[in-house]
PDB file of N, CA and C in Angstrom:
ATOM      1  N   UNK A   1    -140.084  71.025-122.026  1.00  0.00           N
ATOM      2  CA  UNK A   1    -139.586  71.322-120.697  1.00  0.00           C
ATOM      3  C   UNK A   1    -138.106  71.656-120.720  1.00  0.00           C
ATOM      4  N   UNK A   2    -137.364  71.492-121.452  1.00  0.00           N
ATOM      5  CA  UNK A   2    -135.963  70.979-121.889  1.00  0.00           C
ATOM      6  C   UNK A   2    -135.842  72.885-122.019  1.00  0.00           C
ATOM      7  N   UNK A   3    -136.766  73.552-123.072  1.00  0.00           N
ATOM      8  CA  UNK A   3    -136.137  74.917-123.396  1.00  0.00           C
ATOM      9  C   UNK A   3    -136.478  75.776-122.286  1.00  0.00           C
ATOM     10  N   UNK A   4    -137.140  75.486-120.510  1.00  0.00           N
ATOM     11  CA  UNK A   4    -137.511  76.060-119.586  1.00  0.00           C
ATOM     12  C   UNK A   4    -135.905  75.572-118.769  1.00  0.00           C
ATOM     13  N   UNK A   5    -135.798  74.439-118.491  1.00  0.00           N
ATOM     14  CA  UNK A   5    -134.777  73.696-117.874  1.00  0.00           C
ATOM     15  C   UNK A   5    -133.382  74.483-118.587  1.00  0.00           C
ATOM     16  N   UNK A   6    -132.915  74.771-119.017  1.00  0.00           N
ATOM     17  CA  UNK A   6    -131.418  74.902-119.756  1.00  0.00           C
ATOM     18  C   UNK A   6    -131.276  76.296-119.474  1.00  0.00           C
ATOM     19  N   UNK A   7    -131.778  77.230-119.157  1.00  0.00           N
ATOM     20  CA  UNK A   7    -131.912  78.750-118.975  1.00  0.00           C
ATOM     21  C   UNK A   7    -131.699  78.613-117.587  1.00  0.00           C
ATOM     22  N   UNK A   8    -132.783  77.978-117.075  1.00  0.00           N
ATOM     23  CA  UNK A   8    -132.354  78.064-115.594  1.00  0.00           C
ATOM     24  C   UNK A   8    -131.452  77.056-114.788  1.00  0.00           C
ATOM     25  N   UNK A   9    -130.511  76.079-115.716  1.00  0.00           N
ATOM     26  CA  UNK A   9    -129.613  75.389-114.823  1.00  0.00           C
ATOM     27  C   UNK A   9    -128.121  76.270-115.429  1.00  0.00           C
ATOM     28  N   UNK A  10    -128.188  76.930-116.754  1.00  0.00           N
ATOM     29  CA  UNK A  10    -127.435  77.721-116.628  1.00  0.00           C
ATOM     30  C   UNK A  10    -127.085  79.102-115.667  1.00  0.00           C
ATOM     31  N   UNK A  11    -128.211  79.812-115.466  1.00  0.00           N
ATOM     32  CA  UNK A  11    -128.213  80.999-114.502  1.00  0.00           C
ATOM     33  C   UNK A  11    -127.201  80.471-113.220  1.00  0.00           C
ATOM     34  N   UNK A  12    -127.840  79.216-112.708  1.00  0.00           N
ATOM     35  CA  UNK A  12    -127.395  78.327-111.297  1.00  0.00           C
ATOM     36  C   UNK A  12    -125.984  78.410-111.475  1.00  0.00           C
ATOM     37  N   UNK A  13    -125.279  77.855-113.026  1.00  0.00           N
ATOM     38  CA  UNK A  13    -124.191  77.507-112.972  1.00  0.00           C
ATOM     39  C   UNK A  13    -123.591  78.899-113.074  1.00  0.00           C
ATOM     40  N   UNK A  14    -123.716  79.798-113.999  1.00  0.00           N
ATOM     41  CA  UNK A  14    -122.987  81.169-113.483  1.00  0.00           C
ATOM     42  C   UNK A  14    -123.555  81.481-111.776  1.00  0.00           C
ATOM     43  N   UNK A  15    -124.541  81.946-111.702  1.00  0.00           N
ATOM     44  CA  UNK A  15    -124.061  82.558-110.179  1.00  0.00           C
ATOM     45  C   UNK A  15    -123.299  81.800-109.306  1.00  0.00           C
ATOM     46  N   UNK A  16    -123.785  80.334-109.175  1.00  0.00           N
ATOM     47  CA  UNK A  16    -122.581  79.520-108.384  1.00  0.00           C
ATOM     48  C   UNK A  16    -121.204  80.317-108.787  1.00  0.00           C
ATOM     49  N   UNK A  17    -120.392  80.067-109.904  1.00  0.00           N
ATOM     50  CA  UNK A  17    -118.908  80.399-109.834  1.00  0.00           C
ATOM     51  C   UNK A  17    -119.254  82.195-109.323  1.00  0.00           C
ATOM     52  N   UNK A  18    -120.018  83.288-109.593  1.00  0.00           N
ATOM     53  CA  UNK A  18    -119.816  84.123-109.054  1.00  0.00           C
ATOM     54  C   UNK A  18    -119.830  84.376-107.375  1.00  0.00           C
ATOM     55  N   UNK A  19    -120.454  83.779-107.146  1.00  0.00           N
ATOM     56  CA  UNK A  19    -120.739  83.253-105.113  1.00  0.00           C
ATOM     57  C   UNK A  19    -119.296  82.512-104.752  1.00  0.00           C
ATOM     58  N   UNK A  20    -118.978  81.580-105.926  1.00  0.00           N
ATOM     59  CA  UNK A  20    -117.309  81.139-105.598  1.00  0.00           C
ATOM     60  C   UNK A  20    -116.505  82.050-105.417  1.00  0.00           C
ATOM     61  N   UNK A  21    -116.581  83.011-106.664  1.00  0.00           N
ATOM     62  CA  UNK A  21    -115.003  83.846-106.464  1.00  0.00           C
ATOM     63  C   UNK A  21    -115.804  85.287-105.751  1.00  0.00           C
ATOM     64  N   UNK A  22    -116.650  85.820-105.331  1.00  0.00           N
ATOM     65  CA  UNK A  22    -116.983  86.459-104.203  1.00  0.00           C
ATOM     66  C   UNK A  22    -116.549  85.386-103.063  1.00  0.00           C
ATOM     67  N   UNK A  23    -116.540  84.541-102.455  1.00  0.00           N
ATOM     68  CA  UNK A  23    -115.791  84.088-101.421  1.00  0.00           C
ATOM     69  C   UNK A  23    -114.297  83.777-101.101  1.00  0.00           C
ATOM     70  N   UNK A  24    -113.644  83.535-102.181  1.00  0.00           N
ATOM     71  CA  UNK A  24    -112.533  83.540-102.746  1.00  0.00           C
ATOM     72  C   UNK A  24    -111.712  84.655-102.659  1.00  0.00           C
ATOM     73  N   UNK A  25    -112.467  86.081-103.038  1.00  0.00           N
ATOM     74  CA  UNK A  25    -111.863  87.546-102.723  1.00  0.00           C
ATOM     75  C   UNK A  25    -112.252  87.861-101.436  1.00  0.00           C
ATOM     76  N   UNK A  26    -113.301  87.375-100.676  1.00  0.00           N
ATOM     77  CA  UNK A  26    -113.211  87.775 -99.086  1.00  0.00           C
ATOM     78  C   UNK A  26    -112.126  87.406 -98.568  1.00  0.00           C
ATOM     79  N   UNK A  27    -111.952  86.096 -98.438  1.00  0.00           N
ATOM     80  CA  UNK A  27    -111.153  85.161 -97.849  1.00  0.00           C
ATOM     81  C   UNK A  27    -109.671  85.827 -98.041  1.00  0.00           C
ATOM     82  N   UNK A  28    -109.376  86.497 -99.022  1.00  0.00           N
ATOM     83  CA  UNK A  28    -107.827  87.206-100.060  1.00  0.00           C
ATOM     84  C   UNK A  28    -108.191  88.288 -98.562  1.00  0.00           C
ATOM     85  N   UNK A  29    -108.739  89.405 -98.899  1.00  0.00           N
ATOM     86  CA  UNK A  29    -109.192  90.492 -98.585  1.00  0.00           C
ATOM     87  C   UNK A  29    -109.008  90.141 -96.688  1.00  0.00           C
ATOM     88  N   UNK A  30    -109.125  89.567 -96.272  1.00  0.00           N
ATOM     89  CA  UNK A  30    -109.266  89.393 -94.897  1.00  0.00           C
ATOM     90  C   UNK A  30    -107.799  88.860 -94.415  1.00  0.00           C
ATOM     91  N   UNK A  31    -107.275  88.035 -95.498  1.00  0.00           N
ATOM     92  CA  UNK A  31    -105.554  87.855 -95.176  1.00  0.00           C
ATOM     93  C   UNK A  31    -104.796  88.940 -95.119  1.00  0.00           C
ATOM     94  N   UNK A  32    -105.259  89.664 -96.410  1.00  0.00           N
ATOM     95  CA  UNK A  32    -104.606  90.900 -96.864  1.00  0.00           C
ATOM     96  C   UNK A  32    -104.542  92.137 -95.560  1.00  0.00           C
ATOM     97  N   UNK A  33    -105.445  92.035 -95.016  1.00  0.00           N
ATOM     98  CA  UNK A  33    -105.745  92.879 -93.785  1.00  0.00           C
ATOM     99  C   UNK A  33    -105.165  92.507 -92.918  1.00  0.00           C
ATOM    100  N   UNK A  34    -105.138  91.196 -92.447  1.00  0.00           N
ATOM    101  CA  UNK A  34    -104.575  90.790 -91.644  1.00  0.00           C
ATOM    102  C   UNK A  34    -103.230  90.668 -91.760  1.00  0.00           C
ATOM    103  N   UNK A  35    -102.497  90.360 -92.735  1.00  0.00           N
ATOM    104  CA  UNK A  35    -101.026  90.822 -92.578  1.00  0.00           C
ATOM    105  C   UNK A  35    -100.997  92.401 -92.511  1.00  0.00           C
ATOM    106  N   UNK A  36    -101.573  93.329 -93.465  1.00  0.00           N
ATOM    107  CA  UNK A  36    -101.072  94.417 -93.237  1.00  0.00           C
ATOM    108  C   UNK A  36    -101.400  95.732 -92.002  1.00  0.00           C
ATOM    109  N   UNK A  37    -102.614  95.130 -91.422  1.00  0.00           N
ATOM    110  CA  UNK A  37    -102.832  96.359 -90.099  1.00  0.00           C
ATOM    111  C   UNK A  37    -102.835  94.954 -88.773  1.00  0.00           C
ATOM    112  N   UNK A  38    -102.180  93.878 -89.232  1.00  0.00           N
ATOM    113  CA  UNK A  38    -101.683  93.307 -87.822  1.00  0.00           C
ATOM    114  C   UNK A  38    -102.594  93.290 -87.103  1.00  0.00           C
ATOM    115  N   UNK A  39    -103.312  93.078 -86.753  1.00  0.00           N
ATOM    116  CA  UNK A  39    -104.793  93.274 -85.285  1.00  0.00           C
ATOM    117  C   UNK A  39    -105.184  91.975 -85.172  1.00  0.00           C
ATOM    118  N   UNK A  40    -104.766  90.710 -85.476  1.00  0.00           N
ATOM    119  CA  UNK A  40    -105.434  89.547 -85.343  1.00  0.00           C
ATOM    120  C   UNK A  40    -107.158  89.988 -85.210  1.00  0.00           C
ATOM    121  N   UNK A  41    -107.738  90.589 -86.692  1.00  0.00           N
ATOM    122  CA  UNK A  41    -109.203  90.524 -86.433  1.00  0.00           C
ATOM    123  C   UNK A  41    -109.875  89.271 -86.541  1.00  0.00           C
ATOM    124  N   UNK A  42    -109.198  88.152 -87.301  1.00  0.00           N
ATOM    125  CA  UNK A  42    -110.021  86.626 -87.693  1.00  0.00           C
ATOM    126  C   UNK A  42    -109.700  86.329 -86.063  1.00  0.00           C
ATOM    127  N   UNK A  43    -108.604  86.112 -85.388  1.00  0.00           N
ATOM    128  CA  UNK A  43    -108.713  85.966 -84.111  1.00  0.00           C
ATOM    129  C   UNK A  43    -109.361  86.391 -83.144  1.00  0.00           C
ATOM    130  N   UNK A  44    -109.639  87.490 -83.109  1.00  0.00           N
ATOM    131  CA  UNK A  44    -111.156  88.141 -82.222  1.00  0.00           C
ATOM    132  C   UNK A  44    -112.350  87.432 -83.143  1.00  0.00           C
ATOM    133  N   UNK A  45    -112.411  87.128 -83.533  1.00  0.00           N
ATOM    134  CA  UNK A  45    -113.729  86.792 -84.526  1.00  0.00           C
ATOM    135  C   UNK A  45    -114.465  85.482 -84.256  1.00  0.00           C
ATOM    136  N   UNK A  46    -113.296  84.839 -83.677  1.00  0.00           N
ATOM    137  CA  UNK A  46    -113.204  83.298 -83.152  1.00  0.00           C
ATOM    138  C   UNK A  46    -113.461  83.365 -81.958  1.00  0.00           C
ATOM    139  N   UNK A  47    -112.455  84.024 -81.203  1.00  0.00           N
ATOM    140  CA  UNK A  47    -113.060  84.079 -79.450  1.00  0.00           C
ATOM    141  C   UNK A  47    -113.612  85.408 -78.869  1.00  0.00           C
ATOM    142  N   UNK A  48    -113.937  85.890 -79.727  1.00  0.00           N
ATOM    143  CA  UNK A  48    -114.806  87.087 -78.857  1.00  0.00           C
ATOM    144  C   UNK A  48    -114.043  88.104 -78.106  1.00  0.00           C
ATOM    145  N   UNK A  49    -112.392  88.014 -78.129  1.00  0.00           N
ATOM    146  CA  UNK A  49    -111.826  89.073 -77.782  1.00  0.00           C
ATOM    147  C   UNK A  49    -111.231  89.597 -78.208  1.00  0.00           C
ATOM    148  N   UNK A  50    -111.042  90.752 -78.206  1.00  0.00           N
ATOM    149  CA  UNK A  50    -109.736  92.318 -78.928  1.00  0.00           C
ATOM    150  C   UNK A  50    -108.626  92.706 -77.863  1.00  0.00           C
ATOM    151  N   UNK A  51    -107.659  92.262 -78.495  1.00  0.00           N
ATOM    152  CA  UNK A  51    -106.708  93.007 -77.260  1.00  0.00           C
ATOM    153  C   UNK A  51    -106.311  94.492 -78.359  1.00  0.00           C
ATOM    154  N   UNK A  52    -106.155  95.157 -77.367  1.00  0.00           N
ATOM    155  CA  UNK A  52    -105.563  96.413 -78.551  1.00  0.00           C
ATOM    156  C   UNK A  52    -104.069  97.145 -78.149  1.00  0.00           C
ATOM    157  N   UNK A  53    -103.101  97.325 -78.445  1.00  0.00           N
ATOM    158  CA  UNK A  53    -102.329  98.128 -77.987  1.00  0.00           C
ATOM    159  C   UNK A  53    -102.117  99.086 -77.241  1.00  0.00           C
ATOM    160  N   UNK A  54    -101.682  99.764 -75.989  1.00  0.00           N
ATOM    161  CA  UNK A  54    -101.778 100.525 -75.472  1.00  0.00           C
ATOM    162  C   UNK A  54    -101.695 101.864 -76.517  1.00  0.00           C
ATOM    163  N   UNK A  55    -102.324 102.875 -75.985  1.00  0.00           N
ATOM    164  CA  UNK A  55    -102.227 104.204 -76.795  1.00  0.00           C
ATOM    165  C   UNK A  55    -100.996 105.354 -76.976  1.00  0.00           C
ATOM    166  N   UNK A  56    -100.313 105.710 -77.407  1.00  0.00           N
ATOM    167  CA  UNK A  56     -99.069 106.462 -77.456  1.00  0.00           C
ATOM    168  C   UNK A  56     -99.531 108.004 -76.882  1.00  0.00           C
ATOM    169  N   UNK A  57     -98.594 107.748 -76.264  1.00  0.00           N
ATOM    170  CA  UNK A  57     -98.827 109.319 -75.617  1.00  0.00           C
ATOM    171  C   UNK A  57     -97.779 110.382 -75.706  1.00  0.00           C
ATOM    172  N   UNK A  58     -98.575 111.019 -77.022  1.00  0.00           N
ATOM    173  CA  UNK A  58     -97.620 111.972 -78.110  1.00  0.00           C
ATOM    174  C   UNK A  58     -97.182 113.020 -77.274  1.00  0.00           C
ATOM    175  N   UNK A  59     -97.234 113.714 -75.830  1.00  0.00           N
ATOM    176  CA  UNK A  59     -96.446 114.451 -75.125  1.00  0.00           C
ATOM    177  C   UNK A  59     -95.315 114.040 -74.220  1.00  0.00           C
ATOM    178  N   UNK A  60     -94.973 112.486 -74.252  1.00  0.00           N
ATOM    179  CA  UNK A  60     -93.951 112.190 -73.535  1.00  0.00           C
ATOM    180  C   UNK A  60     -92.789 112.145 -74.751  1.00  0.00           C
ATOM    181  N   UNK A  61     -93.422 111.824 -75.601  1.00  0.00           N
ATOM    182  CA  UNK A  61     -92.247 111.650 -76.605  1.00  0.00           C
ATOM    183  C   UNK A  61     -90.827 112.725 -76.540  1.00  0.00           C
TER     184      UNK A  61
END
């Protein structure tokens, strides 16, 4: 049973750390966004709302 068992508690133990650092790079990836296009999206995400900036209106300029 031992040479059925060891194959498959290894598989477990790699995909676990791959499911780790796939969550690990979301979590990066969603900061990363969030500092750089500013939109508080984790904050809409939480309460269900988007505020968005008013739109520029490239003929008054």
């Amino acid at each position: 049973m031992r040479a059925v068992h060891e194959p498959i508690a290894e598989t477990h133990e790699t995909l676990f750390y791959l499911l780790l650092l796939a969550v690990i790079l979301l979590f990066i990836g969603v900061v990363l966004t969030e500092i750089r296009e500013k939109n508080a999206i984790v904050a809409a995400m939480n309460t269900g709302k988007k505020y968005f900036k008013p739109p520029v209106d490239l003929e008054k300029r």
